[in-house]
Protein backbone atom coordinates (compact mmCIF):
# COMPACT_ATOMS: atom_id res chain seq x y z
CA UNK A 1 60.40 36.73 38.71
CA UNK A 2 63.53 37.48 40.41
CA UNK A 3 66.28 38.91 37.97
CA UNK A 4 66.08 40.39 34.44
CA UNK A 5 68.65 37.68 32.40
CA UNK A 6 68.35 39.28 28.79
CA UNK A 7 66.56 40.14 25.82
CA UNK A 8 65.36 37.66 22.90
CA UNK A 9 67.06 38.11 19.54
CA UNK A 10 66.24 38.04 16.16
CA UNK A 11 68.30 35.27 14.10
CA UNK A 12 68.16 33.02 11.14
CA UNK A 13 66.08 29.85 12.96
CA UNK A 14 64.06 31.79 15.14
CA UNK A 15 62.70 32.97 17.83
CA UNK A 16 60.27 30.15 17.17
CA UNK A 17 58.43 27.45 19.08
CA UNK A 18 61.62 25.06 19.05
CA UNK A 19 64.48 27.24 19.65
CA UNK A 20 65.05 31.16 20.45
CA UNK A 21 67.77 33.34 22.01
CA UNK A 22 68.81 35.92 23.75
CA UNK A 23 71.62 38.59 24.69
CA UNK A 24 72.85 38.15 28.06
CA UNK A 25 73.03 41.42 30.29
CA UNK A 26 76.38 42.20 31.28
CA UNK A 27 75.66 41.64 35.45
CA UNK A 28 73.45 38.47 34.90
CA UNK A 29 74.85 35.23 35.13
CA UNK A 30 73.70 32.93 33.22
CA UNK A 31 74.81 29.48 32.68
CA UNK A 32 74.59 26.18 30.22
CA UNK A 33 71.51 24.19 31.92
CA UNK A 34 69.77 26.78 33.68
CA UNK A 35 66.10 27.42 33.60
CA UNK A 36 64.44 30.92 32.36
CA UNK A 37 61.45 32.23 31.91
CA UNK A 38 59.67 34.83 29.05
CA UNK A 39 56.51 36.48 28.32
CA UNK A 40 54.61 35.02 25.09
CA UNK A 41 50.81 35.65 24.51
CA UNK A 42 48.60 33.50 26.79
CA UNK A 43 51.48 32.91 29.48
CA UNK A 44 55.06 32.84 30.05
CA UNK A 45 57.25 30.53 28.19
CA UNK A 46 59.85 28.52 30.46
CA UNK A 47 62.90 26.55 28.61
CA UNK A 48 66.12 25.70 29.09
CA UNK A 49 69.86 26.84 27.83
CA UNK A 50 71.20 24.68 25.49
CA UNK A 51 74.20 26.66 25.02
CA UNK A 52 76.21 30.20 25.35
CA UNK A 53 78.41 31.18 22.74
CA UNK A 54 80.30 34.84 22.65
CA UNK A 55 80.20 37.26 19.89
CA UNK A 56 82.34 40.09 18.67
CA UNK A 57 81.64 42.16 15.42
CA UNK A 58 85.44 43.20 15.35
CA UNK A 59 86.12 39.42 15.03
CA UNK A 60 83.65 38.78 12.63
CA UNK A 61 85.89 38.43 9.20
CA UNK A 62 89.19 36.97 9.15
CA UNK A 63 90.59 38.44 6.33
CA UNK A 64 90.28 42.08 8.34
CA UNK A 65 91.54 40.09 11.93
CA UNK A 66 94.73 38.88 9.99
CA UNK A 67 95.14 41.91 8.16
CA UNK A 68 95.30 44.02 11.66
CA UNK A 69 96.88 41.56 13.75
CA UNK A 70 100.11 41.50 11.64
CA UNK A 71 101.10 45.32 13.11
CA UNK A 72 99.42 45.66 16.12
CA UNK A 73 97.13 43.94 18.31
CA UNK A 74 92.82 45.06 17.67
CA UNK A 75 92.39 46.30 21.25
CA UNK A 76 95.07 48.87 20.95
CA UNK A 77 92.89 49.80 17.33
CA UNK A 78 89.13 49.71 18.09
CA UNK A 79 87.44 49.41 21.30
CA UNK A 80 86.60 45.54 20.75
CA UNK A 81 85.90 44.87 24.56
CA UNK A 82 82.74 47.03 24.20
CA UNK A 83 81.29 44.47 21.33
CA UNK A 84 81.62 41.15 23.31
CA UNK A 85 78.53 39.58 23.83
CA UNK A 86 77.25 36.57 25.51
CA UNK A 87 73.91 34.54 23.56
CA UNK A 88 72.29 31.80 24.98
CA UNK A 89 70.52 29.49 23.08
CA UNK A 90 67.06 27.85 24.55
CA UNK A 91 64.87 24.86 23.74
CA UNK A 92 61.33 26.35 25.19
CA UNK A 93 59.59 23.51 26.86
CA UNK A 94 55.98 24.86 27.72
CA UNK A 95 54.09 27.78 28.66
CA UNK A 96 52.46 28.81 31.93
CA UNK A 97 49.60 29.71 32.05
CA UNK A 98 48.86 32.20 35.28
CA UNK A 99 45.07 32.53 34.61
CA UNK A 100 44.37 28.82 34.38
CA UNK A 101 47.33 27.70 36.82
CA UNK A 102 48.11 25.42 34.02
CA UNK A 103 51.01 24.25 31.77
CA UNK A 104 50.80 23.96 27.89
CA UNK A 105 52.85 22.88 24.91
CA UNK A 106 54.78 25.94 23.22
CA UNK A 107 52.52 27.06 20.15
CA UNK A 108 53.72 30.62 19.79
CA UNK A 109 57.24 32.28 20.05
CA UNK A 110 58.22 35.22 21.93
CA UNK A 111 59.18 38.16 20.21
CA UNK A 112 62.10 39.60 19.80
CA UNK A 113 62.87 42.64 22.44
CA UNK A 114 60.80 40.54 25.13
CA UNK A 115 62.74 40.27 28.37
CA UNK A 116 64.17 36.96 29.73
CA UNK A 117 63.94 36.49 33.91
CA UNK A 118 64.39 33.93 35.85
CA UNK A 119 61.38 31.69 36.83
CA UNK A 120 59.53 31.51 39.81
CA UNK A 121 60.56 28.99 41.84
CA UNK A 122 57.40 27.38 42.65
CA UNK A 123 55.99 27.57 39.42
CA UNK A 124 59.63 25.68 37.81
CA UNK A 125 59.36 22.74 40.51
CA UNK A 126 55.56 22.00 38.91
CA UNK A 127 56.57 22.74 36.11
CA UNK A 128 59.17 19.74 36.25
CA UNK A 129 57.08 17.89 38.53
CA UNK A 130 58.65 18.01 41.45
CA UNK A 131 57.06 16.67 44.68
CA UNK A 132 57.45 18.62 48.26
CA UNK A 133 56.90 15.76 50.44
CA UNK A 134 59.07 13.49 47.88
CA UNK A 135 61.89 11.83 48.07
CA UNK A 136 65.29 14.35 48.09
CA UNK A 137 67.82 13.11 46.18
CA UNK A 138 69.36 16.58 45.75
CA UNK A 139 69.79 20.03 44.24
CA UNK A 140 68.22 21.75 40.97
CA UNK A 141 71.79 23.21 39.36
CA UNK A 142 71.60 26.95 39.18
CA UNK A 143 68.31 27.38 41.12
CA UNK A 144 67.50 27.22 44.82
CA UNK A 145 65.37 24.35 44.33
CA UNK A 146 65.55 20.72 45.98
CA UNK A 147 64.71 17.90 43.91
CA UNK A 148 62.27 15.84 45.43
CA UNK A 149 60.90 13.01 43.42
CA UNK A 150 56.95 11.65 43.96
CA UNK A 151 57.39 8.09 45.27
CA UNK A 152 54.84 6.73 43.32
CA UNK A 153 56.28 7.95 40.12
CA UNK A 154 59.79 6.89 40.84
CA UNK A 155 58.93 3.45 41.79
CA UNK A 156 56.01 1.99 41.06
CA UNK A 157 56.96 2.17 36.91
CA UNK A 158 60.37 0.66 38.05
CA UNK A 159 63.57 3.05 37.71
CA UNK A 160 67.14 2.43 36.34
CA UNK A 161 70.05 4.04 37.45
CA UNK A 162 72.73 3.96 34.67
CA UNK A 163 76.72 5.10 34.66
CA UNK A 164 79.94 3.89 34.18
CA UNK A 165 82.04 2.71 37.38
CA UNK A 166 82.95 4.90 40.14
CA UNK A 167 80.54 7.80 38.98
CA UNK A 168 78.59 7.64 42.01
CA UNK A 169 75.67 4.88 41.17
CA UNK A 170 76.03 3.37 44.83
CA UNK A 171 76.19 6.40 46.53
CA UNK A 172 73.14 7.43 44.57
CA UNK A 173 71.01 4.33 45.75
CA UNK A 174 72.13 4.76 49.19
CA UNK A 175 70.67 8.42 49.37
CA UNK A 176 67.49 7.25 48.16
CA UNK A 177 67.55 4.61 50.47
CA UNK A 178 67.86 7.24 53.31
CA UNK A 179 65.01 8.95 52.01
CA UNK A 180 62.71 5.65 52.12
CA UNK A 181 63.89 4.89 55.98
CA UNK A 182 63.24 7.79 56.65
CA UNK A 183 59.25 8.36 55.57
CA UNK A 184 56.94 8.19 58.00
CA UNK A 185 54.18 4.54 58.28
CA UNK A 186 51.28 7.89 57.38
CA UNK A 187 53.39 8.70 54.40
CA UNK A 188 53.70 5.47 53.00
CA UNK A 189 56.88 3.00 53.62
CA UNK A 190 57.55 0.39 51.20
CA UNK A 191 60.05 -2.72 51.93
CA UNK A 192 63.63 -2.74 50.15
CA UNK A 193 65.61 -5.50 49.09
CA UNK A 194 68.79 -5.01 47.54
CA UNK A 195 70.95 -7.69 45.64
CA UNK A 196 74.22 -6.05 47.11
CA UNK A 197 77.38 -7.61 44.38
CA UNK A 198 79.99 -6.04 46.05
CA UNK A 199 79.14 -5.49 49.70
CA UNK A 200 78.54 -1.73 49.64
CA UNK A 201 75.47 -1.65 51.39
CA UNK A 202 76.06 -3.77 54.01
CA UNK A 203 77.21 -0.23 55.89
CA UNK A 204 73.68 0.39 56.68
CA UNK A 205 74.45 -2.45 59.09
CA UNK A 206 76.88 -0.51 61.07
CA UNK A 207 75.73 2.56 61.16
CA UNK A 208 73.81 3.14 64.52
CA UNK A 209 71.28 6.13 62.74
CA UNK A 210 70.07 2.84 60.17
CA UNK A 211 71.29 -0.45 61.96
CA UNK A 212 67.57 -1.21 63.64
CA UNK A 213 66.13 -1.23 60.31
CA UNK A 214 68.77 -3.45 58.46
CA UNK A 215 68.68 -7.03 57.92
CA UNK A 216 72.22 -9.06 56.28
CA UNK A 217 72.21 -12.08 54.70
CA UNK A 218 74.85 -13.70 53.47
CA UNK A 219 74.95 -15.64 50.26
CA UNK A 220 76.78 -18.58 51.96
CA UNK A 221 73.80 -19.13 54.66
CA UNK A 222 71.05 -18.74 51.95
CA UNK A 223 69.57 -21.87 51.17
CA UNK A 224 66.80 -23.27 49.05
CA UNK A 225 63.51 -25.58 50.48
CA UNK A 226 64.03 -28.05 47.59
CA UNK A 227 60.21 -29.41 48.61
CA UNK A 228 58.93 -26.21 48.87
CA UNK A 229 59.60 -25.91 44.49
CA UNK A 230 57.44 -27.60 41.83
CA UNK A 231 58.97 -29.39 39.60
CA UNK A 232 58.69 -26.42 37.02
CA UNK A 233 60.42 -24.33 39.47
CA UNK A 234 63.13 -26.54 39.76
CA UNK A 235 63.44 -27.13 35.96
CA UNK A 236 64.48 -23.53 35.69
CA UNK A 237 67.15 -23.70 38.09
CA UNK A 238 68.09 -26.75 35.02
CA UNK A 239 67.61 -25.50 31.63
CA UNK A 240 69.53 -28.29 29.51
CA UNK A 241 66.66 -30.42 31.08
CA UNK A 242 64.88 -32.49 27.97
CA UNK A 243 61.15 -32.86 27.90
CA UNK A 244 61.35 -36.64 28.92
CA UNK A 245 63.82 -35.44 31.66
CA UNK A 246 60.93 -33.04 32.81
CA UNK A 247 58.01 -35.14 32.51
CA UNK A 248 59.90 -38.22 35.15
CA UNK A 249 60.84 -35.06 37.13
CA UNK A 250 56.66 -34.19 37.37
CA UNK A 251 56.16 -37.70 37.86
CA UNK A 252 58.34 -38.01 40.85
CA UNK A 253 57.68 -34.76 42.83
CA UNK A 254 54.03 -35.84 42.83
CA UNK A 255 55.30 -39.63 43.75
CA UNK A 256 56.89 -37.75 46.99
CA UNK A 257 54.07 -35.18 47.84
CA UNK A 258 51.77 -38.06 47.48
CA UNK A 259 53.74 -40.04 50.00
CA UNK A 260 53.17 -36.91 52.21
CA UNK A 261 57.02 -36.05 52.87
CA UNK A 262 57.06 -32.47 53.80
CA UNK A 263 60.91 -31.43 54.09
CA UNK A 264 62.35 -33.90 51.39
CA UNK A 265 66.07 -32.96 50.42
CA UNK A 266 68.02 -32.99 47.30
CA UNK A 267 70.07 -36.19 48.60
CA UNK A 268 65.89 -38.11 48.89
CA UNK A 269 65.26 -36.91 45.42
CA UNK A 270 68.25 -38.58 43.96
CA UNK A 271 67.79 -41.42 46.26
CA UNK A 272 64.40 -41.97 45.16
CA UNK A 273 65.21 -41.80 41.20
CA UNK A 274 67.57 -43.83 41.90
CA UNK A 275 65.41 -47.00 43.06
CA UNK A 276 62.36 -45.85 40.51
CA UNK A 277 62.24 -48.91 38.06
CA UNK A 278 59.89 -46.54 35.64
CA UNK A 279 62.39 -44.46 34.64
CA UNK A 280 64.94 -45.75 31.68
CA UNK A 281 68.16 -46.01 32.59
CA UNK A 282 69.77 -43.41 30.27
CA UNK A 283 67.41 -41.13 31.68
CA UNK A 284 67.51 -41.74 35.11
CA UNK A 285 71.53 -41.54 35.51
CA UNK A 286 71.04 -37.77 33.53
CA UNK A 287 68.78 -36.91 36.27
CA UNK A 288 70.87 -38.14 39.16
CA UNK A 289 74.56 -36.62 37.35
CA UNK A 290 72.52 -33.11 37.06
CA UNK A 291 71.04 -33.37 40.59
CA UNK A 292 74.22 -34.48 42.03
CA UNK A 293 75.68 -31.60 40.60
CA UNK A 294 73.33 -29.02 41.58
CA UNK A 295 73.28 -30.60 45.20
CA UNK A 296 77.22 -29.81 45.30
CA UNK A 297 76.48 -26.11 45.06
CA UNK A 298 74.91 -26.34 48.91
CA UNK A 299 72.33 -23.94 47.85
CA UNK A 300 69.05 -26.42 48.48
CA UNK A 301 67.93 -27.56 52.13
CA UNK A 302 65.51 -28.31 54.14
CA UNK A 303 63.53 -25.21 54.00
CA UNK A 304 64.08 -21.73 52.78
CA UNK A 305 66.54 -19.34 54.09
CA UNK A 306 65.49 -16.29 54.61
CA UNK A 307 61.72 -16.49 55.01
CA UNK A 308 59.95 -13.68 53.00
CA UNK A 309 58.52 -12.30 56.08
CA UNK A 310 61.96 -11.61 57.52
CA UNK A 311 63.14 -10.22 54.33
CA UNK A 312 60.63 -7.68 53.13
CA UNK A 313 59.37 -5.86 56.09
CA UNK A 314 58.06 -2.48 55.85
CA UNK A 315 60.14 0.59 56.43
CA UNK A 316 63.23 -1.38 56.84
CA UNK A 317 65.62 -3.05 54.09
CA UNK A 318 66.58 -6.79 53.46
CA UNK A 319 70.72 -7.08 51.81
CA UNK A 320 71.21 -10.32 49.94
CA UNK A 321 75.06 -9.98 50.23
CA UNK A 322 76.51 -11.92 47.45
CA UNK A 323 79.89 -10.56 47.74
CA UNK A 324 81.61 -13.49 48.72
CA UNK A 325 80.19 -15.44 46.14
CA UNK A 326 82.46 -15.40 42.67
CA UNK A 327 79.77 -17.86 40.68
CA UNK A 328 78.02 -16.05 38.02
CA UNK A 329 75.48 -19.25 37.56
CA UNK A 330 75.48 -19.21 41.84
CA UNK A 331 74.37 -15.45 42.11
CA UNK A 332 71.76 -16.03 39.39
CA UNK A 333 69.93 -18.94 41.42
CA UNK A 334 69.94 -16.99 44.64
CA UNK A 335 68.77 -13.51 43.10
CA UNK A 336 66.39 -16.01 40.84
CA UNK A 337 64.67 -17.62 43.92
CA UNK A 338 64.35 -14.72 46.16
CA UNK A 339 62.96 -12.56 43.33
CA UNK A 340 60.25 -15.37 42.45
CA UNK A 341 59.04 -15.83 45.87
CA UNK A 342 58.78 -12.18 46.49
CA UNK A 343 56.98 -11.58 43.49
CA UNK A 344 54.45 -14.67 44.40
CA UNK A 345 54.08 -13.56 48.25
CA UNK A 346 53.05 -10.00 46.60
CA UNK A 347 50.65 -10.93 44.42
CA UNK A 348 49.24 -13.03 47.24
CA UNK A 349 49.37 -10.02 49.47
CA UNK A 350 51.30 -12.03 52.40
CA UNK A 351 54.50 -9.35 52.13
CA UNK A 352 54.28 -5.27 51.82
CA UNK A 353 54.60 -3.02 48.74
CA UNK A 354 58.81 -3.45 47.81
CA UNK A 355 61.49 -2.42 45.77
CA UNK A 356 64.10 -5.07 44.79
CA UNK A 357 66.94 -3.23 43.97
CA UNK A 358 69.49 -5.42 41.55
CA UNK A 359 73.38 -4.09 41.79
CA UNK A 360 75.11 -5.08 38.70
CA UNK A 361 72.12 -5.67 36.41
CA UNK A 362 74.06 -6.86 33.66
CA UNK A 363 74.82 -10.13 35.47
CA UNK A 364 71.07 -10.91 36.17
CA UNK A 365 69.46 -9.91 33.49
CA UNK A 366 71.82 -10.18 30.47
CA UNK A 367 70.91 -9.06 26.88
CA UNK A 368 71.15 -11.96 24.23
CA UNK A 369 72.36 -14.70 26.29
CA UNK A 370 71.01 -18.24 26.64
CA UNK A 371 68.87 -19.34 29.15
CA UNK A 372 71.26 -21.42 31.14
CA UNK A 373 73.70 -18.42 31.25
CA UNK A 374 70.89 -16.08 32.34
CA UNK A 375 68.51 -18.26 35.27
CA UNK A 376 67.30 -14.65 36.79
CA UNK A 377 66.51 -13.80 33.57
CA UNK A 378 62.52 -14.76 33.19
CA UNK A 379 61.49 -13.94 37.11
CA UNK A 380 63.16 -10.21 36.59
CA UNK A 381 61.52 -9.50 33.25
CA UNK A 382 58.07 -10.81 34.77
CA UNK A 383 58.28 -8.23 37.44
CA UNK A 384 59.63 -5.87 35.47
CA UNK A 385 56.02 -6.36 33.36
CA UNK A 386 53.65 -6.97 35.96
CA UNK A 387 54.69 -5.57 39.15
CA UNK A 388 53.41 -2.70 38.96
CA UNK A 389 49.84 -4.12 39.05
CA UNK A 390 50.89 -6.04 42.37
CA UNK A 391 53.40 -2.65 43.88
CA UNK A 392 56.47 -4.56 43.16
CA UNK A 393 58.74 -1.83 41.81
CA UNK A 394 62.29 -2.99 40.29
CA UNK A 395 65.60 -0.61 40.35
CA UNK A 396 67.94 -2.26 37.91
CA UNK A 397 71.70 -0.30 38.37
CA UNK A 398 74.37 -0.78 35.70
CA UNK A 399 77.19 0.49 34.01
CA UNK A 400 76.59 -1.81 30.86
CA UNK A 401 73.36 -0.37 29.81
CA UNK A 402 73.56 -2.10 26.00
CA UNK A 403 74.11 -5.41 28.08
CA UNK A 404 70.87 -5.27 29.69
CA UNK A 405 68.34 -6.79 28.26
CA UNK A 406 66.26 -4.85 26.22
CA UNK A 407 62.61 -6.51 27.20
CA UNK A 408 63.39 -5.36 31.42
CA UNK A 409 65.17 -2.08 30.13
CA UNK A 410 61.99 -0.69 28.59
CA UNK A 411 59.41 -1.43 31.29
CA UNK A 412 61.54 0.91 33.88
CA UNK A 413 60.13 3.96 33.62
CA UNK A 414 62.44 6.08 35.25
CA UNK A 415 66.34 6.49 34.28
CA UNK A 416 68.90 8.57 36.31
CA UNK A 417 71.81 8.80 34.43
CA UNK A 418 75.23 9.42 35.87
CA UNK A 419 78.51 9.90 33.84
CA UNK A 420 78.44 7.44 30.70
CA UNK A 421 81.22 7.45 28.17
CA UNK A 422 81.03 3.91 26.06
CA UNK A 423 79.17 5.81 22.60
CA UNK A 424 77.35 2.54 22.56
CA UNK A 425 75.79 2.78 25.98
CA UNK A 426 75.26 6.35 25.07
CA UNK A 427 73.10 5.25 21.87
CA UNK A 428 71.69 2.69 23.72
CA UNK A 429 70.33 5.24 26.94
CA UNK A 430 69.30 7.65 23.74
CA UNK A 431 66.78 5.09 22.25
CA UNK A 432 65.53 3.92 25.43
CA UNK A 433 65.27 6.95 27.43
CA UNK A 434 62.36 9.20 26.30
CA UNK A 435 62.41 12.64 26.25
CA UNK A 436 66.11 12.76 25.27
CA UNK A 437 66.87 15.41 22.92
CA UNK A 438 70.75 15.70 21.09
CA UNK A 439 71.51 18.72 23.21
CA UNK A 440 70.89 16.88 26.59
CA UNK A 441 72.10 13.13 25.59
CA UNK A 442 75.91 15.25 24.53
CA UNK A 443 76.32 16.57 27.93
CA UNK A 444 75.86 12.97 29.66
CA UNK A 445 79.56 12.26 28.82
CA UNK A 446 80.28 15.12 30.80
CA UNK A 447 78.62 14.87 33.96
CA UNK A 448 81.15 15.13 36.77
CA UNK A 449 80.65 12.79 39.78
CA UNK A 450 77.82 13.92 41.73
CA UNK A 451 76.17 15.14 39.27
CA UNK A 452 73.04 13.07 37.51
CA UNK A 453 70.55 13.54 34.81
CA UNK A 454 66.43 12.32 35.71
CA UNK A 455 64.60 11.64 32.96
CA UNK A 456 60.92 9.84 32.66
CA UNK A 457 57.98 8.60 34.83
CA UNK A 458 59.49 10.77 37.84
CA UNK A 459 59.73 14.22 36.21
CA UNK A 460 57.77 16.09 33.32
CA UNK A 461 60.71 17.13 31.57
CA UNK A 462 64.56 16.28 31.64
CA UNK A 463 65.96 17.34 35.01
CA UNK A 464 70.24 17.61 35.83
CA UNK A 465 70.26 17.02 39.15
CA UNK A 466 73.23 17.70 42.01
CA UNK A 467 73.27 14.13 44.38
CA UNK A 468 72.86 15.73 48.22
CA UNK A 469 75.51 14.35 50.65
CA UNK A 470 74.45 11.05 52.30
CA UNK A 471 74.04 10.94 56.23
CA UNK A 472 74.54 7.23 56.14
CA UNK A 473 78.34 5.87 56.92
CA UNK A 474 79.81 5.19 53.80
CA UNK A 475 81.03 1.76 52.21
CA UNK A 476 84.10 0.29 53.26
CA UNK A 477 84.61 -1.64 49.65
CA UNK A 478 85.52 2.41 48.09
CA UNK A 479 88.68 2.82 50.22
CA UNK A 480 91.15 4.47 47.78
CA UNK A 481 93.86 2.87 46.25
CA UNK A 482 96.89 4.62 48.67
CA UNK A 483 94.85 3.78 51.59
CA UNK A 484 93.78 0.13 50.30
CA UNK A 485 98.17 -0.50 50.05
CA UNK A 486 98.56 1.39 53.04
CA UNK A 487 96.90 -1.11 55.11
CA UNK A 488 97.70 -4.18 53.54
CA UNK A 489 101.90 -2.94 54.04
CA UNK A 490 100.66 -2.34 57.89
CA UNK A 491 98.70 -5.57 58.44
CA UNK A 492 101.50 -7.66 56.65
CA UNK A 493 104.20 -5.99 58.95
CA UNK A 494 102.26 -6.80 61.86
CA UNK A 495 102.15 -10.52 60.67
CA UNK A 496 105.67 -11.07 60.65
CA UNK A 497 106.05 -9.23 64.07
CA UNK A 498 103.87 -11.43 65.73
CA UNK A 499 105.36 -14.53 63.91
CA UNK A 500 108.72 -13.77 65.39
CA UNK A 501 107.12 -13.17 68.65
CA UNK A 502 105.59 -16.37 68.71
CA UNK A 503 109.11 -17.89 67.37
């Protein structure tokens, strides 16, 4: 213990295993979200303040205030800043247990007149389950405490990261991202791919600490081995297909693979339905108007683009930059492919332990849409059920968290929760988030920016945490809006200079 905070109070509800309180001392601070610790039978309770709330006796009946008031104010009357107190409220979480270095659910209150301290800090980071050699995503508010999350139970149960725009979600990813670049191979070093929407971690690239360990691909140069699919494969990629239109499709990828072609393209498959005579005519021109028009996205060639192997290495990250690319059904396919093939070269054991983190969420793995609108859909909800069998962990990020789809919302473990405001997404994070009481869930609204909530897998018990400042060169895609015009007026003005130059 390192300070005396208060004493416990009798009151109507309590003390009591679910709630208690306590009179602040005059010299302590003590503030909304901060840990503390008190003496009950068998060990020493630790919970959390809920709330602080002042109290004045002279203040207590209106009638008498009013009355007063209306001649002269009550300090110049009764000595009223000598009865102004400070209560907190707590929510005791569990007890610890010194003689059995053990923690245990609260089954007794503390008494009233028992003193409340602050908490060793040791004994609060197990308590939360905090890790030492974890990863450090930041601060404990209130305590001198870092908050370093076990790797294993961050990951491997797949984590969300939820908030509206602009509270920090990117910024958040790329701190953890530090953290994994920077574990040692004898610690453990997983592979990270990241489905980048909007180009912001493509940074990494350009930073000289991180740019050894980054890989870039763009969406435009990503391409598709069309012979490398089965025909199931490619039937996902074309959901309006009809069961006839599927079974022809069977027929003729095992027509080619019998013929031994190895590297047949999109413009040979069409070519080849074309001169089948087995296929009916209504049929075949369904297949070749679909193919045609899957072939004009330039997404399938040859072979694939990026091999797995160059993607996923371990202790370095792979960016799918799809930033460029403003087709919804586009991004799907690409994030679709990738995620199958990674999934298939884990569970084959030809690619290391990864995380695919997927910016934007929303878009990839929708709630309630059809399949054709939602391609990603089925590979992301497979992984998001069985990869943690094969150590393929997920990190969906959103700011639409009642968009998501419910089935790959549930199976991530983990949330950290930024700023949310939409009292949908707030109900939605509430029934999907365990260990959410009403006291907690009302102060996510709140959260300034760099500031984050961790509940879950990762911790034993709710945890606000303050984001650390990254080390890693920021994105260029958050420049402000004065600074955004700024340039543009400057780039514009030297346009027209140098077309009257050239005039």
């Amino acid at each position: 213990m390192s300070g005396e905070y208060g004493t416990v109070v009798s009151s109507v509800e309590g003390p009591s295993t679910r709630k208690f309180s306590f009179v602040i001392k005059k010299d302590a601070s003590v503030r909304k979200g901060q840990f503390v610790e008190v003496a009950v039978d068998g060990g020493r309770i630790i919970g959390r303040v809920d709330d602080i709330f002042k109290t004045n006796r002279y203040f207590m009946r209106p009638e008498s205030v009013e009355k007063y008031e209306s001649s002269k104010p009550m300090e110049d009357i009764f000595p009223v800043s000598n009865w102004e107190y400070l209560v907190a409220d707590v929510t005791p979480l569990g007890v610890y247990s010194k003689s059995e270095e053990s923690f245990q659910e609260v089954s007794f209150p503390p008494s009233p007149g028992t003193h409340v301290c602050s908490p060793d800090v040791q004994i609060l980071a197990r308590f939360l389950g905090l890790d030492e050699k974890g990863l450090e995503i930041g601060t404990l508010p209130h305590h001198d405490i870092k908050v370093r999350l076990n790797l294993t139970r961050l990951l491997q149960k797949h984590l969300a990261v939820l908030a509206i725009s602009g509270a920090g979600k990117s910024y958040l990813m790329s701190v953890l991202i530090e953290e994994l670049l920077a574990r040692k191979p004898e610690d453990g070093q997983v592979a990270v791919v990241i489905v980048d929407t909007h180009g912001e971690y493509t940074s990494f690239a350009k930073d000289k600490n991180y740019a050894d360990r980054v890989n870039v691909f763009s969406a435009s140069d990503i391409r598709v081995g069309l012979s490398g699919l089965s025909h199931h494969q490619l039937a996902e990629f074309l959901p309006k297909l009809s069961s006839v239109q599927i079974r022809e499709l069977s027929r003729l990828f095992r027509d080619l693979k019998g013929e031994k072609i190895k590297n047949y393209t999109l413009a040979e498959l069409i070519e080849t339905i074309e001169e089948d005579e087995k296929i009916k005519s209504g049929t075949k021109d369904v297949l070749m108007s679909i193919l045609e028009e899957l072939g004009g996205t330039g997404l399938f060639g040859v072979s694939d683009y990026p091999n797995m192997d160059a993607l996923a290495v371990q202790g370095k990250i792979g960016i799918i930059d799809l930033s460029q690319e403003t087709s919804t059904q586009m991004k799907q396919m690409v994030v679709a492919h990738i995620s199958r093939k990674l999934f298939n070269k884990r569970r084959a054991g030809e690619i290391p332990p990864f995380l695919l983190v997927v910016e934007e969420a929303h878009q990839f793995v929708p709630e309630g849409a059809k399949s054709e609108q939602a391609l990603s859909r089925s590979i992301l909800r497979t992984i998001a059920r069985e990869g943690r069998k094969f150590h393929a962990s997920l990190c969906l990020i959103s700011q639409r968290p009642i968009q998501l789809d419910t089935t790959t919302l549930s199976q991530c473990n983990t949330h950290i929760i930024l700023r949310v405001t939409n009292p949908y997404d707030l109900d939605h994070i509430g029934k999907s988030s365990e260990g959410l009481n009403k006291e907690v869930l009302g102060q996510i609204s709140g959260l300034r920016v760099g500031t984050g909530l961790i509940v879950g897998e990762a911790v034993n018990f709710p945890v606000f945490v303050k984001i650390r400042k990254r080390g890693s060169r920021d994105a260029e895609t958050g420049l402000p809006l004065e600074r955004a015009a700024v340039e543009y007026m400057n780039t514009a003005a030297q346009k027209r200079k140098d077309s009257r130059a050239f005039m």
